[in-house]
C-alpha atoms as a PDB file:
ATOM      1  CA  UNK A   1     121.066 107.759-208.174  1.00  0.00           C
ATOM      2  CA  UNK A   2     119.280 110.953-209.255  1.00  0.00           C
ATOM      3  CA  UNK A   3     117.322 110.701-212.632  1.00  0.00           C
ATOM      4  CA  UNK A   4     118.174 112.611-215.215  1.00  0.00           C
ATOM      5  CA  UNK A   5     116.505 113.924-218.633  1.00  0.00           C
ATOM      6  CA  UNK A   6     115.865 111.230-221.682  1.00  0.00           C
ATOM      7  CA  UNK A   7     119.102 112.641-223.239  1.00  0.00           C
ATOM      8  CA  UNK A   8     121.174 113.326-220.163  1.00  0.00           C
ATOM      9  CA  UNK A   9     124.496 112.268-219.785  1.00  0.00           C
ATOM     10  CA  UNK A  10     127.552 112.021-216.915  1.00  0.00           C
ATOM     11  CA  UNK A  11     130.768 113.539-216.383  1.00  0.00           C
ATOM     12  CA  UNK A  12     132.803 111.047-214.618  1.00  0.00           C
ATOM     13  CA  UNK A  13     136.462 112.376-213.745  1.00  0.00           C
ATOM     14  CA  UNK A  14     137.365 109.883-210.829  1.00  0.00           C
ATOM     15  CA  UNK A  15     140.164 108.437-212.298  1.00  0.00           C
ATOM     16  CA  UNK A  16     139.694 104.714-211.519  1.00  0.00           C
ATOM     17  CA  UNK A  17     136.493 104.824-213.065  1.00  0.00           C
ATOM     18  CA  UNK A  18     137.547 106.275-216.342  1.00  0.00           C
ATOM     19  CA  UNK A  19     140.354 103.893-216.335  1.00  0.00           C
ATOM     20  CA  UNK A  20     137.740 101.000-215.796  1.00  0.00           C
ATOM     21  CA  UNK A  21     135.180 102.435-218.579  1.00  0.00           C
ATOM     22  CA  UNK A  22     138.403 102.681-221.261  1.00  0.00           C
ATOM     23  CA  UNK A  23     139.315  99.048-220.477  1.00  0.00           C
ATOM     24  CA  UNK A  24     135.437  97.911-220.627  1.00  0.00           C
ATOM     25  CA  UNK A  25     135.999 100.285-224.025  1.00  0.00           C
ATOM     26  CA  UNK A  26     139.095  98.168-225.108  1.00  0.00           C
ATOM     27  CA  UNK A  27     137.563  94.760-224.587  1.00  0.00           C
ATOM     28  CA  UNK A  28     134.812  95.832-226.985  1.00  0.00           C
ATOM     29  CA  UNK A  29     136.765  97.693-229.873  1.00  0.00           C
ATOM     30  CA  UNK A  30     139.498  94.691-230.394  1.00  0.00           C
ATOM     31  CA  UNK A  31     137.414  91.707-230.377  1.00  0.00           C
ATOM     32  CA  UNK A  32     135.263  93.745-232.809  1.00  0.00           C
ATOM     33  CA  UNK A  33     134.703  92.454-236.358  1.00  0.00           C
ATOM     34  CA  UNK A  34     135.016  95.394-239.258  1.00  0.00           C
ATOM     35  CA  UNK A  35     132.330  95.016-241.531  1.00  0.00           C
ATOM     36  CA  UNK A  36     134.753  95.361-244.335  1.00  0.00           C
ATOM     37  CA  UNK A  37     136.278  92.407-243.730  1.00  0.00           C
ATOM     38  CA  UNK A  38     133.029  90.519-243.586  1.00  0.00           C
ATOM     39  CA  UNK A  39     132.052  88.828-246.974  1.00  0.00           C
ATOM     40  CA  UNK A  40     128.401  88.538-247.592  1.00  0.00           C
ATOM     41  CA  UNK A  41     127.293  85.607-249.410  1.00  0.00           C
ATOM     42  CA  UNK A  42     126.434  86.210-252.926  1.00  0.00           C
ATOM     43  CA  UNK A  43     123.380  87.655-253.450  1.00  0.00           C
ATOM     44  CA  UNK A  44     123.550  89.245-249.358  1.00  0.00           C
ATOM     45  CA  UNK A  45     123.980  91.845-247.756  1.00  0.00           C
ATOM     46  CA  UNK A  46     126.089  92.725-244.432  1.00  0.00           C
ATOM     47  CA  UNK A  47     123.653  93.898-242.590  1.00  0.00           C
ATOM     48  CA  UNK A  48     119.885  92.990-241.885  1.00  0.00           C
ATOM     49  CA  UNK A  49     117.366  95.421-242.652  1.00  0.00           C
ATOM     50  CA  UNK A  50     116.877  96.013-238.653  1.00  0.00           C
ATOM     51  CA  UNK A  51     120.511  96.999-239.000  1.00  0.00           C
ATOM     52  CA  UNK A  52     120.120  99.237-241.907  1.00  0.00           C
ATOM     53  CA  UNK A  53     116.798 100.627-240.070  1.00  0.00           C
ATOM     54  CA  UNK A  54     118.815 101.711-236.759  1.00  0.00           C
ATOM     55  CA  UNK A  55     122.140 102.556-239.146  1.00  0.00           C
ATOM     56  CA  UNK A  56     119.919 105.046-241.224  1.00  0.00           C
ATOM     57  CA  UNK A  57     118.393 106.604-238.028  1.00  0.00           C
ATOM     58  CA  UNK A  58     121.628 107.117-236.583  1.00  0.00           C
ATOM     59  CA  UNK A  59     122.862 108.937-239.666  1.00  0.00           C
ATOM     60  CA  UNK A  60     120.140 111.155-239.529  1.00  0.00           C
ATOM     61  CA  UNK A  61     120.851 112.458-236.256  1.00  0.00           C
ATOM     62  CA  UNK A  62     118.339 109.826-234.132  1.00  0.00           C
ATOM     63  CA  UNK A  63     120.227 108.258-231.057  1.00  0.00           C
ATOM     64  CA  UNK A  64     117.172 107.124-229.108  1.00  0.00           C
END
């Protein structure tokens, strides 16, 4: 395996592994839990502030 730059990123087009990485994908996506449909406890929030932390980031354009 060859090292690439911090932000980097593959192009995979054998077919088998795409298939694999959409099924991995799958797994993921319909066991997840929407956070709309999570109730807080009074007084709470849905997320922790970690969560906000990394949430905000994200929305500001940070991935790493």
């Amino acid at each position: 395996m060859v090292e690439g730059e911090a932000d980097s990123g593959w192009h995979v087009f054998n077919r088998s592994v795409v298939a694999w990485a959409l099924a991995v994908f799958h797994l993921f996506w319909w066991q997840a839990e929407r956070w709309q449909d999570v109730g807080p406890e009074e007084g709470q929030s849905v997320t922790t502030q970690r969560q906000r932390r990394i949430l905000r980031e994200l929305d500001a354009g940070h991935s790493h």
